[in-house]
Structure formats: structure tokens, C-alpha cells
C-alpha atoms as a PDB file:
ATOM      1  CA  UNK A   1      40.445 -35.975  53.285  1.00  0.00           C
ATOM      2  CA  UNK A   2      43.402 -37.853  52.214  1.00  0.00           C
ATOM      3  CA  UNK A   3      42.187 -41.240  53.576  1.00  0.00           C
ATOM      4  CA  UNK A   4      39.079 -40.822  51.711  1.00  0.00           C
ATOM      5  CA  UNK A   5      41.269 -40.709  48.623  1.00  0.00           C
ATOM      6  CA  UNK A   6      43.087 -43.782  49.244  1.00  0.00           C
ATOM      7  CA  UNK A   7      39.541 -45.512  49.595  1.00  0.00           C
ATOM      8  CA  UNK A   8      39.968 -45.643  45.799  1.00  0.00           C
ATOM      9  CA  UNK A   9      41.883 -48.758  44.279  1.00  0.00           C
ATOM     10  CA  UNK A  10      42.830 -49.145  40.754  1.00  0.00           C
ATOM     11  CA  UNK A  11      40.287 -51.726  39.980  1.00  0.00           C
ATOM     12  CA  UNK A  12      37.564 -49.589  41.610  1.00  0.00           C
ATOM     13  CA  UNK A  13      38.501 -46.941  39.739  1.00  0.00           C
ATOM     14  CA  UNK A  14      38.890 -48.511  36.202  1.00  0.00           C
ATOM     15  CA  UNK A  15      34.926 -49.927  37.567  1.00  0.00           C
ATOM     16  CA  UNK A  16      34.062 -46.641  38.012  1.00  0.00           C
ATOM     17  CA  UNK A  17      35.238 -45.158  34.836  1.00  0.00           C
ATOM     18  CA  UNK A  18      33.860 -47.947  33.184  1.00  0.00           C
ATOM     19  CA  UNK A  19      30.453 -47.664  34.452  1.00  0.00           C
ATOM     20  CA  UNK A  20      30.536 -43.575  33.679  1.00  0.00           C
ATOM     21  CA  UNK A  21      31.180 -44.488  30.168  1.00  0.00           C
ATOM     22  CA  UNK A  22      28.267 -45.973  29.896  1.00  0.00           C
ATOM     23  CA  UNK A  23      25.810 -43.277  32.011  1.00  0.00           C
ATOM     24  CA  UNK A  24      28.092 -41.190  29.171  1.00  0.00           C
ATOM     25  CA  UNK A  25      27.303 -43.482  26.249  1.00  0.00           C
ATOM     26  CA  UNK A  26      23.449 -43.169  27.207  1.00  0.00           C
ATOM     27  CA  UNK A  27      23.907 -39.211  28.184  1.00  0.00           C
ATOM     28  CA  UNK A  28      24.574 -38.328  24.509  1.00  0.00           C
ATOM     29  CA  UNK A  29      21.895 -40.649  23.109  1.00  0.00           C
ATOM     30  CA  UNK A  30      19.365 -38.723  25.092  1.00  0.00           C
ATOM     31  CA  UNK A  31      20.830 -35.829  23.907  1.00  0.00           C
ATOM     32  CA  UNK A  32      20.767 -36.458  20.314  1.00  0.00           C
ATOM     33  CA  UNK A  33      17.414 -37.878  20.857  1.00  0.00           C
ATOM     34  CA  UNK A  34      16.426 -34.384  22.281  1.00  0.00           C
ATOM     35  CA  UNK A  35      17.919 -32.794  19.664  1.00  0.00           C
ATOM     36  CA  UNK A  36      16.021 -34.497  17.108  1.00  0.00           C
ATOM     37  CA  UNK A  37      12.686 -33.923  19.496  1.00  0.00           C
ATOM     38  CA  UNK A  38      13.534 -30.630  19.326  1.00  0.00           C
ATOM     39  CA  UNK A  39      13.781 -30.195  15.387  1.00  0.00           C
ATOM     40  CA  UNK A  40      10.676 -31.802  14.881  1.00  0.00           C
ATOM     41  CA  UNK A  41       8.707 -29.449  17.202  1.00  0.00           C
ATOM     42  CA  UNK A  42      10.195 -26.515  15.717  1.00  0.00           C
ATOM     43  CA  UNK A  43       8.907 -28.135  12.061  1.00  0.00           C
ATOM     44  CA  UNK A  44       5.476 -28.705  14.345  1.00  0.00           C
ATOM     45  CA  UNK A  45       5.153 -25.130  15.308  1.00  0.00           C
ATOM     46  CA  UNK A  46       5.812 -23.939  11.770  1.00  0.00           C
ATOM     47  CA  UNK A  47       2.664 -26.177  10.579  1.00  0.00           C
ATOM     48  CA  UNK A  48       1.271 -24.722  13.102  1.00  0.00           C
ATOM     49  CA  UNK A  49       2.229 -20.949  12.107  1.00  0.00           C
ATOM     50  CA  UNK A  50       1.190 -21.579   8.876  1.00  0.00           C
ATOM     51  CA  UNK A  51      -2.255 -22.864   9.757  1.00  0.00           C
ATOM     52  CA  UNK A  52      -2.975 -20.218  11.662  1.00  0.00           C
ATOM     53  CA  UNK A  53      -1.482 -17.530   9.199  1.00  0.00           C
ATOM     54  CA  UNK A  54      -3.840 -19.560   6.355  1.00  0.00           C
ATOM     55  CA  UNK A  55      -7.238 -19.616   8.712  1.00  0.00           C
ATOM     56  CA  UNK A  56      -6.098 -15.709   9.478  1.00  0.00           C
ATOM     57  CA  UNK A  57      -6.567 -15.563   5.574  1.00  0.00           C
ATOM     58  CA  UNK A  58      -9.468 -17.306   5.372  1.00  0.00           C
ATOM     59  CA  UNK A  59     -11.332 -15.287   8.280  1.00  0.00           C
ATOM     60  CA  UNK A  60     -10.558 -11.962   6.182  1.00  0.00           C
ATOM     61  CA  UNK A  61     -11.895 -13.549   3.083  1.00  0.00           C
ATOM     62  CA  UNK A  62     -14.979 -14.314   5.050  1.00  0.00           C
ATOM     63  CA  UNK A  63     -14.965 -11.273   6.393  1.00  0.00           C
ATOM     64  CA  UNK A  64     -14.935  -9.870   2.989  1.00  0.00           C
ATOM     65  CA  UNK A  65     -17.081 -12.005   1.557  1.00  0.00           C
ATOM     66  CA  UNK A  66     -20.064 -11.257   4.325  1.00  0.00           C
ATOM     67  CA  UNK A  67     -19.372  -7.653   3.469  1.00  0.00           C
ATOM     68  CA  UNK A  68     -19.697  -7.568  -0.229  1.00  0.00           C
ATOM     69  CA  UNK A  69     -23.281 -10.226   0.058  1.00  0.00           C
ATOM     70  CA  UNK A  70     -24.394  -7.539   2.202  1.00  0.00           C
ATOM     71  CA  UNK A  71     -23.566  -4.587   0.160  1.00  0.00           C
ATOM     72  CA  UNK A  72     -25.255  -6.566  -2.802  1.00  0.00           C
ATOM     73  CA  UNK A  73     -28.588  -7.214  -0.701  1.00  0.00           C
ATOM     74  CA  UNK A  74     -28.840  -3.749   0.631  1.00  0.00           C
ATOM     75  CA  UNK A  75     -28.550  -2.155  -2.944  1.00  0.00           C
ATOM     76  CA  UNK A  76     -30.967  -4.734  -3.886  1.00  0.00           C
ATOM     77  CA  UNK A  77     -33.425  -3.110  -0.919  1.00  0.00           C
ATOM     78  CA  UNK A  78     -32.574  -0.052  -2.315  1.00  0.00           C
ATOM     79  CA  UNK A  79     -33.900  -0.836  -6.134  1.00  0.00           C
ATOM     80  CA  UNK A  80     -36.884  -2.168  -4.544  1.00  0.00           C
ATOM     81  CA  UNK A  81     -37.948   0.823  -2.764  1.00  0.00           C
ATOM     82  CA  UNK A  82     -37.205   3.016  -5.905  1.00  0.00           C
ATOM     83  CA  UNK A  83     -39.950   0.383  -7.534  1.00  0.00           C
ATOM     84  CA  UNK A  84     -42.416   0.876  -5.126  1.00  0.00           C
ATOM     85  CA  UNK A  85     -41.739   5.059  -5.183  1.00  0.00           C
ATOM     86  CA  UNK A  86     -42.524   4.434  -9.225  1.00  0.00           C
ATOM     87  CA  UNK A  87     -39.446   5.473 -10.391  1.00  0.00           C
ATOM     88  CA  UNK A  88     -38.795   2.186 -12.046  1.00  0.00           C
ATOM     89  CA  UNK A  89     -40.285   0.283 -15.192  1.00  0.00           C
ATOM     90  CA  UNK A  90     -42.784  -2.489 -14.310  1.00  0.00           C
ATOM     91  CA  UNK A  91     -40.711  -5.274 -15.630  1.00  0.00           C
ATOM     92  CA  UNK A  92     -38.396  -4.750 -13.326  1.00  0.00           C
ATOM     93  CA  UNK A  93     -40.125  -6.097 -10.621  1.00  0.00           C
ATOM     94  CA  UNK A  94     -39.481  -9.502 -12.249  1.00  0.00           C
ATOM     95  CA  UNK A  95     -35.389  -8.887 -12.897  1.00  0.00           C
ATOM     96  CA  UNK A  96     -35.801  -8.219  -9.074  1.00  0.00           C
ATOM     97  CA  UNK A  97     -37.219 -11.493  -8.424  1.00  0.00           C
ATOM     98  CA  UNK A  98     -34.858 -13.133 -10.050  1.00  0.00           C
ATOM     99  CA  UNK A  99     -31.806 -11.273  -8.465  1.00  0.00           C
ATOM    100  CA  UNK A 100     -33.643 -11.828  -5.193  1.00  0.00           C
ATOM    101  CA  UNK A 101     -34.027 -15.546  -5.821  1.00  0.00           C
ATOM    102  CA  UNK A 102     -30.177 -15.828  -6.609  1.00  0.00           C
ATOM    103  CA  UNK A 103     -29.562 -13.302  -3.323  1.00  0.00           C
ATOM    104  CA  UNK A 104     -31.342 -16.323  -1.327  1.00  0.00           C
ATOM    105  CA  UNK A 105     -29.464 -18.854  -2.647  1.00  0.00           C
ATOM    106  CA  UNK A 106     -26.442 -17.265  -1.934  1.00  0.00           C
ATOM    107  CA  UNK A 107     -27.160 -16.035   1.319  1.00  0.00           C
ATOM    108  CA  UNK A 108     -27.595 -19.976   1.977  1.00  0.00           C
ATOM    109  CA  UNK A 109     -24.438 -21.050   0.854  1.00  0.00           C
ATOM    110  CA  UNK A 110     -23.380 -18.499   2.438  1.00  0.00           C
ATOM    111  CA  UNK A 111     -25.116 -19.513   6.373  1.00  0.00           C
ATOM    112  CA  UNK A 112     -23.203 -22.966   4.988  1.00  0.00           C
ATOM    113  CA  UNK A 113     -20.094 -21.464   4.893  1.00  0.00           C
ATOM    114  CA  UNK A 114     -20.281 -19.168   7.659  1.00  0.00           C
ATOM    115  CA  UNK A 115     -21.079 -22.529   9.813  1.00  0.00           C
ATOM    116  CA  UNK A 116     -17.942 -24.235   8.652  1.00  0.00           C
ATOM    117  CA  UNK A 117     -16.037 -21.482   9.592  1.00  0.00           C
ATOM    118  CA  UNK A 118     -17.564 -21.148  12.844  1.00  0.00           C
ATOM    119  CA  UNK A 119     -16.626 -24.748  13.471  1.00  0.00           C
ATOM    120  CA  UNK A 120     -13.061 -24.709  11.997  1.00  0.00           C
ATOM    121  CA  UNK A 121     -12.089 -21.673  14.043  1.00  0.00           C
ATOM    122  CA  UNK A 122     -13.250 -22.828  17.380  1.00  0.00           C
ATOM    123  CA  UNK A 123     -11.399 -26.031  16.847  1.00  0.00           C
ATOM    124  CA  UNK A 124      -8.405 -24.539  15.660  1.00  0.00           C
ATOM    125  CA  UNK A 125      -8.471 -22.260  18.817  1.00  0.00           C
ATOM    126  CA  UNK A 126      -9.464 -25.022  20.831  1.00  0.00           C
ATOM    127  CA  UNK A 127      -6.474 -27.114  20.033  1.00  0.00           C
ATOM    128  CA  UNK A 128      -4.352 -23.761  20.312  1.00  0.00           C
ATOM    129  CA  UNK A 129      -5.884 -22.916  23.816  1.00  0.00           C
ATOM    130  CA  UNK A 130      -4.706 -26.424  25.185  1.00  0.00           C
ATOM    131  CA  UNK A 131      -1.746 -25.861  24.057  1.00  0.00           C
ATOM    132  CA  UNK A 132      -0.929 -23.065  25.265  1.00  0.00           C
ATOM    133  CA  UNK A 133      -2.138 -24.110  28.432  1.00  0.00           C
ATOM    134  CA  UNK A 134      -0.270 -27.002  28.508  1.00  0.00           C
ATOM    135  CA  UNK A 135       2.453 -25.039  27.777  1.00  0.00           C
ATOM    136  CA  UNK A 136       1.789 -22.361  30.838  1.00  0.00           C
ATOM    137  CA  UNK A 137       1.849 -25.377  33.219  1.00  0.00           C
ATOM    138  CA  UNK A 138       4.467 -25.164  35.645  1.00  0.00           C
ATOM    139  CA  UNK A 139       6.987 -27.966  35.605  1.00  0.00           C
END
């Protein structure tokens, strides 16, 4: 062991030094570029949070929206039948054909919206399926 030690000269170990002080010099810019890398995928997945925490909002108002078009509709059945049973005035009938008109076009806007939906949540998931695949990969 100790010839292998006075293998080293001076000037091969000043080269030496010198040349880890660069590897060094490069070391912590890497690591102060990783650092920043890091911050700005932490900021990423917050985006990311909050998209998914605002679609989560929008699927419940959906959600609630469907509900309450449907509650309106099946009352609507409901006052239709009690026409037809007679216990109703006759110009009802027309107030019903009006509702029912404005039932229709809401139930379209409402196929509209539940289409956009559709197609914003299975992109969103789409891009969040990938990745979390990509993430799952092994290294």
C-alpha cells in the first residue's frame, strides 16, 4: 500500500485536485439545476391538484344539474297524467306545452353539455393515466 501512495507527485496531485474542482464546479450546477426542476414540478403538480379538485367540482355540478332536469321532467310527467285523469283545467294542456317545449330545449343543452363533459373528463384522465404510468415505470 505505501508504494501506491508514493505513485502520487505534487504536480499530479495539484492535476487531480484541479480537475475535481471542476467535476465539483459542474456537480453543484446539476444540483441547483435539479433543484429548480424540482420546484417547478411541485408548482406542476399543484396545477395539476387544482384541475382535478375544479373538474371534481364540475362533475358534482353536473351531477346535480342532471338530477334537478330530471326531477323537473318527471313532475312535468306527473302534471300530465293528472290532465289526462281530468283533474286539471283544459288550458293547461297548453302551459304544458310550453313547459314541455322549454324541457326540450333544455334537455338539449343539456346532451351538449353532458358531451363536453364526457370529453373533458376522459382527457383529463387520460393525461392523468399516462402519467401515472409513466410514473410506475421502473427506472
Amino acid at each position: 500500500m505505501k508504494e501506491e501512495t508514493f505513485a502520487y507527485t505534487f504536480p499530479t496531485m495539484h492535476s487531480e485536485h484541479r480537475f475535481w474542482h471542476q467535476e465539483h464546479g459542474q456537480w453543484k450546477r446539476d444540483a441547483v439545476q435539479w433543484q429548480t426542476d424540482y420546484e417547478e414540478s411541485l408548482a406542476g403538480l399543484q396545477r395539476i391538484e387544482t384541475i382535478v379538485q375544479n373538474h371534481a367540482a364540475s362533475l358534482t355540478a353536473h351531477a346535480k344539474t342532471i338530477a334537478d332536469h330530471e326531477k323537473t321532467f318527471d313532475q312535468h310527467e306527473r302534471s300530465m297524467e293528472e290532465y289526462e285523469q281530468g283533474q286539471s283545467e283544459p288550458e293547461v294542456q297548453e302551459q304544458m306545452a310550453m313547459a314541455h317545449k322549454q324541457q326540450a330545449e333544455r334537455h338539449i343543452d343539456q346532451r351538449v353539455a353532458h358531451e363536453k363533459m364526457k370529453k373533458e373528463h376522459h382527457t383529463i384522465l387520460a393525461q392523468l393515466n399516462a402519467l401515472q404510468a409513466l410514473l410506475a415505470a421502473p427506472t
